[in-house]
Protein backbone atom coordinates (compact mmCIF):
# COMPACT_ATOMS: atom_id res chain seq x y z
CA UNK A 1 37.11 19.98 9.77
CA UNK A 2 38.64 16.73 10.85
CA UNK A 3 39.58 14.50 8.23
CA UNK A 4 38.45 16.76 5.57
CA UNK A 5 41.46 16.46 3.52
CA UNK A 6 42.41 14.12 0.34
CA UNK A 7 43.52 11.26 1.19
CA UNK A 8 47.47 9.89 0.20
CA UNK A 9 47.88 9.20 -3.13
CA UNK A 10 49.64 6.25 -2.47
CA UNK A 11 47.14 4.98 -0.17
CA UNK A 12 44.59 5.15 -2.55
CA UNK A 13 46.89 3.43 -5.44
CA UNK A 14 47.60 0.57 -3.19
CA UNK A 15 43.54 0.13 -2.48
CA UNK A 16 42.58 0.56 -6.15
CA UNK A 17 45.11 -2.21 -6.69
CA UNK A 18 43.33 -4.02 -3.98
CA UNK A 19 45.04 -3.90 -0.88
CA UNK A 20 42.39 -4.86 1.61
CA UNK A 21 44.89 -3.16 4.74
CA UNK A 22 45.59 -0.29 2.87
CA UNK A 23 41.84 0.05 2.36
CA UNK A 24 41.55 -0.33 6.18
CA UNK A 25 43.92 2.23 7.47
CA UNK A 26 41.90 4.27 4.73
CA UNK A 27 39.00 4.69 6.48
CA UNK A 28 39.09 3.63 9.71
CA UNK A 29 39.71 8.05 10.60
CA UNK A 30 36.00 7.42 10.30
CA UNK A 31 34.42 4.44 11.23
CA UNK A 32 33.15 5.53 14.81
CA UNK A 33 31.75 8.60 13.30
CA UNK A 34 29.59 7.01 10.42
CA UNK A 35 28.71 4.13 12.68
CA UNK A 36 27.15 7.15 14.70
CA UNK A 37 25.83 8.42 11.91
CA UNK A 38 24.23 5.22 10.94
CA UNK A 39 22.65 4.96 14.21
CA UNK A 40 21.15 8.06 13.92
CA UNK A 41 19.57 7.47 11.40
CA UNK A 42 18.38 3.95 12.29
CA UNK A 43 17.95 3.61 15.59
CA UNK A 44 19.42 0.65 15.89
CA UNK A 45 22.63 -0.82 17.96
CA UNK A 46 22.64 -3.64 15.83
CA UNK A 47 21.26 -1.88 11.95
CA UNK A 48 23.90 0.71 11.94
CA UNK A 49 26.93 -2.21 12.66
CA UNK A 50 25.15 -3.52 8.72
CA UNK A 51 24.94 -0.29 7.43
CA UNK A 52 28.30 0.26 8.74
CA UNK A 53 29.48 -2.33 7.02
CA UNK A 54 27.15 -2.25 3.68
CA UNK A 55 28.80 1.67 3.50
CA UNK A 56 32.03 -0.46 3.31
CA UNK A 57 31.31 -2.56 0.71
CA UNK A 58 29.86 -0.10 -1.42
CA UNK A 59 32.82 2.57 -1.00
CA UNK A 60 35.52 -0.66 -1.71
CA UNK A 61 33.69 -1.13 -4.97
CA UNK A 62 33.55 2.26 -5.43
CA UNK A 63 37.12 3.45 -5.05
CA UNK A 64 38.11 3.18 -8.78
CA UNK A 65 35.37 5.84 -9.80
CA UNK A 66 37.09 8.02 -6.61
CA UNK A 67 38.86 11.30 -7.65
CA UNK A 68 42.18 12.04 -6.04
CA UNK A 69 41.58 15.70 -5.13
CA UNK A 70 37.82 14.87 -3.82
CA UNK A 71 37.66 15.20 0.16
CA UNK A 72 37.07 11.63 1.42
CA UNK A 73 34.64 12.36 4.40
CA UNK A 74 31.98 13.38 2.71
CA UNK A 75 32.01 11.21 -0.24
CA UNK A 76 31.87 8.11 2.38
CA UNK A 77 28.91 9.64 4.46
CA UNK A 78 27.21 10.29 1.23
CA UNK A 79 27.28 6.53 0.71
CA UNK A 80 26.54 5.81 4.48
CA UNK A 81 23.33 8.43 4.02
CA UNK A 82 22.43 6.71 0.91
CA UNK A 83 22.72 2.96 3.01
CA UNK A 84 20.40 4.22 5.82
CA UNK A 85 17.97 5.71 3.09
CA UNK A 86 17.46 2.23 1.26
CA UNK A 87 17.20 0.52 5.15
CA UNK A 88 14.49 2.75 6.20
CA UNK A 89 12.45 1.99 3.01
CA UNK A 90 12.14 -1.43 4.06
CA UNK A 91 11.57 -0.92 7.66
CA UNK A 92 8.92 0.45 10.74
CA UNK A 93 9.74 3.20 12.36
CA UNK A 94 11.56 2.97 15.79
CA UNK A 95 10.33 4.37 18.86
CA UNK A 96 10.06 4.03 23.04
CA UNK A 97 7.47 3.12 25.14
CA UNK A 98 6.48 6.46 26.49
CA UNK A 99 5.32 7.64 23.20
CA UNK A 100 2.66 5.29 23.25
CA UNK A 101 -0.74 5.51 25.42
CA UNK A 102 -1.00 6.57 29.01
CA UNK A 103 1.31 5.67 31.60
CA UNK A 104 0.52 2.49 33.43
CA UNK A 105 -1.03 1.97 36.80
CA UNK A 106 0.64 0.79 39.79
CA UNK A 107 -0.75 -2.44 40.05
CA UNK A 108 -0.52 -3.19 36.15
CA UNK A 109 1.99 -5.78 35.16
CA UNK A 110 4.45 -5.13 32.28
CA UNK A 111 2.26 -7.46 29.62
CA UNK A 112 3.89 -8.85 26.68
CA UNK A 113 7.18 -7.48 25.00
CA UNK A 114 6.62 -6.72 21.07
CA UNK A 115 8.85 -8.68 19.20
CA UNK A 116 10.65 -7.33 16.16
CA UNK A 117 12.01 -3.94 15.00
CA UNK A 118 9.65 -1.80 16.56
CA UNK A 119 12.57 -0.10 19.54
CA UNK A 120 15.27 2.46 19.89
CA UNK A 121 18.21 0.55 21.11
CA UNK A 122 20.80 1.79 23.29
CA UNK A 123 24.69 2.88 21.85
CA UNK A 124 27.84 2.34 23.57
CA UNK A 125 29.29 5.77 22.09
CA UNK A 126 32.35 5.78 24.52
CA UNK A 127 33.22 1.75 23.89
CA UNK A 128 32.65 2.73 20.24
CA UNK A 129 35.52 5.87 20.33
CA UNK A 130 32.86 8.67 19.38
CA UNK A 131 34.50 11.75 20.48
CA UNK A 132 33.48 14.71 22.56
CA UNK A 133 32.61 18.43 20.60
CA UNK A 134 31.33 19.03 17.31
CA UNK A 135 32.12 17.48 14.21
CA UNK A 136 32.89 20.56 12.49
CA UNK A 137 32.24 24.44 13.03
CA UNK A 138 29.23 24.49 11.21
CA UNK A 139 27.61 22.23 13.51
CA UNK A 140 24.44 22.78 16.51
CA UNK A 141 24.46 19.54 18.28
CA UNK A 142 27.61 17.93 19.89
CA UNK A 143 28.49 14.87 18.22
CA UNK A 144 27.33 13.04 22.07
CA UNK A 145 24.27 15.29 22.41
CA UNK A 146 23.33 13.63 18.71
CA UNK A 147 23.21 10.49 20.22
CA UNK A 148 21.00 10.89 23.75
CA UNK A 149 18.33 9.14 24.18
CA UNK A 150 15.67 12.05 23.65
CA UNK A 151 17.35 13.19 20.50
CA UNK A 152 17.31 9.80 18.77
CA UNK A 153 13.66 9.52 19.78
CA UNK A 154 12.79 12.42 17.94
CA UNK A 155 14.50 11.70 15.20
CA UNK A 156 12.32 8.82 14.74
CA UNK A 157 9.72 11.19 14.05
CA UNK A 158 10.97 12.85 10.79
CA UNK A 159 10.37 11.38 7.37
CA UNK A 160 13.51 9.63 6.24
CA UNK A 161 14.53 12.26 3.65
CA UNK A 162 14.23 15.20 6.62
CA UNK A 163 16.21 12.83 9.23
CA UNK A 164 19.32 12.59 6.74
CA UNK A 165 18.96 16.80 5.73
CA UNK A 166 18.95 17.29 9.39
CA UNK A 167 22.14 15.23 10.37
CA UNK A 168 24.45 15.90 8.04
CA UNK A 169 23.85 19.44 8.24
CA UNK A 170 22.74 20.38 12.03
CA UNK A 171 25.16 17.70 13.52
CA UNK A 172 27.71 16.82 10.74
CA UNK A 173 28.30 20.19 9.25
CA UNK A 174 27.82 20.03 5.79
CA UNK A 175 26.79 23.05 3.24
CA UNK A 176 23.07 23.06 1.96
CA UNK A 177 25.44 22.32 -1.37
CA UNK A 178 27.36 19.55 0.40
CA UNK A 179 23.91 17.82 1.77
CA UNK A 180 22.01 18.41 -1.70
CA UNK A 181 24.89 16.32 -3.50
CA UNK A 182 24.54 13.50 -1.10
CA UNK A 183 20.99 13.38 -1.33
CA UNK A 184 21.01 14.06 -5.60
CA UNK A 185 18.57 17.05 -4.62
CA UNK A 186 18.58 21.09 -4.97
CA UNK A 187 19.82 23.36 -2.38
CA UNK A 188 16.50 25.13 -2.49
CA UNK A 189 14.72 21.48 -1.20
CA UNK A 190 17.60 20.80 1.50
CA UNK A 191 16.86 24.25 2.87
CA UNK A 192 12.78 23.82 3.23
CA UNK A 193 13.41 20.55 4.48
CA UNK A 194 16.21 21.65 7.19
CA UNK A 195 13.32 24.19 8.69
CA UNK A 196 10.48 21.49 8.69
CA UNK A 197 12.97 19.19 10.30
CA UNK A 198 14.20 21.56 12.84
CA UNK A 199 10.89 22.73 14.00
CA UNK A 200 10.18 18.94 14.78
CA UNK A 201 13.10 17.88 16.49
CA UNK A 202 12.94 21.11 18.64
CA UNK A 203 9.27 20.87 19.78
CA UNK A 204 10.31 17.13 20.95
CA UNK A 205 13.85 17.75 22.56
CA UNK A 206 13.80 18.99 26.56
CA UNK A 207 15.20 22.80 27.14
CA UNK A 208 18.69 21.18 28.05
CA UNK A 209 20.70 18.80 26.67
CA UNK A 210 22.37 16.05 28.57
CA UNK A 211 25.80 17.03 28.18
CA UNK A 212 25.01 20.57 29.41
CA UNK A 213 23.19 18.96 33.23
CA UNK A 214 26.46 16.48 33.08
CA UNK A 215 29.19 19.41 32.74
CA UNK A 216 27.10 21.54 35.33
CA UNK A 217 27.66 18.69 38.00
CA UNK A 218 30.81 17.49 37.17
CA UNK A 219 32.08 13.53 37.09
CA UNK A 220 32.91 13.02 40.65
CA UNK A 221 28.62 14.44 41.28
CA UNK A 222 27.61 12.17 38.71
CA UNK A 223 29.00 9.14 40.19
CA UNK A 224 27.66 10.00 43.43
CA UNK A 225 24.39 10.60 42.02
CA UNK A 226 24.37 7.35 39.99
CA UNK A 227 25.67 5.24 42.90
CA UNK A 228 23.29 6.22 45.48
CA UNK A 229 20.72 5.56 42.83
CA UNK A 230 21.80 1.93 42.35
CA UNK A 231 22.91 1.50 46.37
CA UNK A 232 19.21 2.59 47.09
CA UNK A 233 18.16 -0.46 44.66
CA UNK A 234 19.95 -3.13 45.72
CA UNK A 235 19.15 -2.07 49.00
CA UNK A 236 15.70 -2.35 48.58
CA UNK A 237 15.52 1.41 50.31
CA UNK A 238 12.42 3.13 48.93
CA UNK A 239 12.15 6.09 50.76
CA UNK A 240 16.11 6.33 49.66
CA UNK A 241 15.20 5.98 45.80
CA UNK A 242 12.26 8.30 46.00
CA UNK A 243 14.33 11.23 47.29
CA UNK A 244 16.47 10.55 44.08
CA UNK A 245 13.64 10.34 41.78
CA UNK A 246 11.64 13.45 40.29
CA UNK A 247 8.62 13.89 41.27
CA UNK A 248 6.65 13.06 37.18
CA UNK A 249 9.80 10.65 37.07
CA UNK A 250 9.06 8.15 34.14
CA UNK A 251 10.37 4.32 34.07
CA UNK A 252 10.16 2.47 30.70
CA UNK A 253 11.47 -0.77 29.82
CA UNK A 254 11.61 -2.01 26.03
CA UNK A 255 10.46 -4.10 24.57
CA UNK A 256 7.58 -4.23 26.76
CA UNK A 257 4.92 -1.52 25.61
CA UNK A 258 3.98 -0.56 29.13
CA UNK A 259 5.57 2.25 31.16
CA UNK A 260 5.07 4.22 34.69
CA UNK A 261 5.49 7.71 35.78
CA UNK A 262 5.42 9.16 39.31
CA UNK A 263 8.49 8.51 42.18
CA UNK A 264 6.02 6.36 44.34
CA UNK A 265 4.90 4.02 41.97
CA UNK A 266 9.03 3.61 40.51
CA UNK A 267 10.30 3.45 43.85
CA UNK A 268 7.50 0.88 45.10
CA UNK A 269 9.88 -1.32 42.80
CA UNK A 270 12.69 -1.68 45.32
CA UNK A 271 10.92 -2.79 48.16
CA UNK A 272 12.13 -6.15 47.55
CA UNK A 273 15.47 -6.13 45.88
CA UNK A 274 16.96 -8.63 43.59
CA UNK A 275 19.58 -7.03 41.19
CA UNK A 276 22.90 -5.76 41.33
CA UNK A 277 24.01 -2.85 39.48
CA UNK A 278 27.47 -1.77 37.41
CA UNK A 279 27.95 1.98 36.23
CA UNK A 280 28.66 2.61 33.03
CA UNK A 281 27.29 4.78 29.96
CA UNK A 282 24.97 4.89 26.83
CA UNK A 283 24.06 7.49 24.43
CA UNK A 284 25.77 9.98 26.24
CA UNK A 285 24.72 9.77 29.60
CA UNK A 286 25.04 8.19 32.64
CA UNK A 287 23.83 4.03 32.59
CA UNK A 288 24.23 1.32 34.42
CA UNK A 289 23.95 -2.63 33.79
CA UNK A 290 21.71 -4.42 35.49
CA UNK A 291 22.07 -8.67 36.87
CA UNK A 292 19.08 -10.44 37.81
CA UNK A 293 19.30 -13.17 40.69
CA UNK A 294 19.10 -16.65 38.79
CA UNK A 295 18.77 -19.32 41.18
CA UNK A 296 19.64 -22.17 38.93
CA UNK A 297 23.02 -20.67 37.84
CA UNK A 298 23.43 -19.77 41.51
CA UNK A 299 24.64 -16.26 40.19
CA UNK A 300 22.99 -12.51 38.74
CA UNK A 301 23.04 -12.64 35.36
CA UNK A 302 22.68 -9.78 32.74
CA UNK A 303 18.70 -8.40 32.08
CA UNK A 304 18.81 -4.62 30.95
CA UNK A 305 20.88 -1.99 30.19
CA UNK A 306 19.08 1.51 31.69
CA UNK A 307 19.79 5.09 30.55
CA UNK A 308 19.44 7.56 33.35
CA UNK A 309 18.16 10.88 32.21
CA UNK A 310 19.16 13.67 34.77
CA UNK A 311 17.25 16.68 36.13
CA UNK A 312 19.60 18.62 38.16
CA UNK A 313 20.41 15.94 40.74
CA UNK A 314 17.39 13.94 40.45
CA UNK A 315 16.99 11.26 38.07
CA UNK A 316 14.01 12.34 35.51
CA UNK A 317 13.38 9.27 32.77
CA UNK A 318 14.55 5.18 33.41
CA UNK A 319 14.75 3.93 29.84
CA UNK A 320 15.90 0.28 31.15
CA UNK A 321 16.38 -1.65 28.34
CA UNK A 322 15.62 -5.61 28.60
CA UNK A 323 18.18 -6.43 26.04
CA UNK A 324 21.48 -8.57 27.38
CA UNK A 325 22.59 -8.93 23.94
CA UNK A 326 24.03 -5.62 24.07
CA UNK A 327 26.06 -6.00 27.03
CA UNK A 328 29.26 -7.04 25.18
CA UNK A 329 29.03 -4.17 22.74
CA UNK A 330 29.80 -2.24 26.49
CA UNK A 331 32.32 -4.29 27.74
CA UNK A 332 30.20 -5.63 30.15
CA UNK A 333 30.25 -9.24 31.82
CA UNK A 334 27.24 -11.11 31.12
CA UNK A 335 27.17 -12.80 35.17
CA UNK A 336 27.91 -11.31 38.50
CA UNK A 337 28.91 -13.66 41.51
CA UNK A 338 27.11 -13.02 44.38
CA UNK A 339 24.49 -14.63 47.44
CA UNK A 340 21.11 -15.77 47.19
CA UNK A 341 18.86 -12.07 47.75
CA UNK A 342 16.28 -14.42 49.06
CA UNK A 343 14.17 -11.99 47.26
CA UNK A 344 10.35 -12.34 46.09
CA UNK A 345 9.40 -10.27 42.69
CA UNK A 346 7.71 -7.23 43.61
CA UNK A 347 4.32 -7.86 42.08
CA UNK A 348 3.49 -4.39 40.82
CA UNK A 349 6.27 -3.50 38.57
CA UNK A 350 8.91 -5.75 37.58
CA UNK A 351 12.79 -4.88 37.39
């Protein structure tokens, strides 16, 4: 398993004699992984860069109580688990829109967005340097697949205790004995609450993964996919963007509550265009940014950052979410030049 070695002696002399750089190089093997795994857990862009960092704290004050021969990755995601843990005790449960009442006509307007933690955010896993594969041999989900959009969703769903079993053992690797440490329990309870936890996440999660419809197409089918998606958008072509769209296709847009399913009602959007779109990539999958036309800076400027869920070669779920803050977490410029679309908002369904 990667990284599952003791660390250099002298590495760890230099940080128990408080060497701040020495402590860096220490752990930085594993700071996109257990920034992942913070995520996870929360939900949250923004929660898992302070648990990140809390996990950091604690394992610098920790260090003198460290044992030489004792395997450094999971003594740090023990303390990263333990991090999340005390977060979720003081916080609502994340979620998306489409888990909440029916879908919305196509005359209803978006309402009012919910303020405060109430979300799933999006992750920049690639800007962040998670890597492809498992974490370790003992793993089921990819370390990407443990990140999509559907599989943090259901996570959300599982009682704090059964979300941590769950991750370190189905997506980090660990033994029951490993996982029963890190959460001060028995084997016997990590076990019982592995099956509970399982049989939840599996009833949520859609027959195929992500990275399995991305590897059947390939990159260079992708792209084409994704920019004749956004081409049909800024074109304002609808017919275009309905052939692209599934027929139950869903379009959500935290943090507003309300959400739409069906291609006609989505596609009605685009009739009168007023964005332009760059690709790029969240949780896994294929993304893009989208810039709204702002007349009084006389350029588009960043509005939401929308996961594409793929069905084959149509686009199933739009989870586009209306949160610019996120854009430089993905390396993304928060204005695009560009002319005057001249364009009205469609009144139906804003975009």
């Amino acid at each position: 398993m990667a990284g599952d070695r003791a660390p250099e002696p002298g590495l760890l002399d230099a940080v128990r004699q408080g060497d701040e750089d020495a402590f860096r190089r220490l752990v930085e093997p594993y700071r996109a992984a257990i920034h992942a795994h913070c995520y996870r857990m929360l939900g949250s862009l923004f929660d898992a860069d302070d648990a990140l960092q809390e996990t950091l704290l604690r394992a610098w004050r920790a260090l003198p109580r460290f044992q030489g021969p004792q395997l450094l990755r999971p003594w740090l995601y023990r303390i990263a688990t333990n991090v999340c843990l005390d977060a979720l005790a003081r916080r609502r449960k994340r979620g998306l829109p489409i888990e909440h009442g029916r879908p919305a006509g196509p005359n209803e307007e978006p309402g009012e967005p919910l303020a405060g933690p109430v979300w799933v955010e999006p992750y920049p896993d690639q800007a962040l340097g998670l890597e492809d594969g498992y974490a370790s041999p003992e793993a089921r989900y990819e370390q990407r697949e443990a990140v999509e959009l559907a599989f943090i969703a259901a996570l959300q769903h599982l009682p704090a205790s059964q979300r941590a079993v769950l991750l370190l053992r189905d997506v980090l690797g660990f033994s029951a004995k490993e996982t029963a440490g890190a959460l001060a329990t028995t084997v016997a309870s990590v076990n019982s609450a592995l099956q509970r936890a399982r049989r939840r996440v599996e009833e949520r999660m859609p027959a195929r993964s992500q990275q399995a419809t991305l590897r059947s197409l390939g990159d260079a089918r992708v792209r084409a996919i994704v920019a004749g998606y956004l081409d049909a958008w800024e074109r304002g072509d609808v017919d275009a963007l309905a052939a692209m769209l599934a027929e139950d296709a869903t379009f959500q847009m935290p943090p507003y509550p309300t959400w739409w399913r069906g291609r006609e009602v989505i596609a009605a959007a685009a009739a009168e265009p007023r964005h332009r779109y760059l690709p790029t990539q969240a949780n896994g999958q294929a993304a893009n940014a989208a810039y709204r036309w702002d007349a009084q800076q006389g350029s588009y400027v960043a509005e939401a950052l929308e996961v594409l869920t793929l069905d084959g070669t149509v686009v199933k779920e739009m989870t586009a979410f209306m949160m610019p803050q996120v854009f430089p977490r993905f390396g993304l410029p928060d204005q695009l030049p560009g002319a005057d679309p001249a364009a009205r908002a469609h009144p139906n369904l804003t975009r």
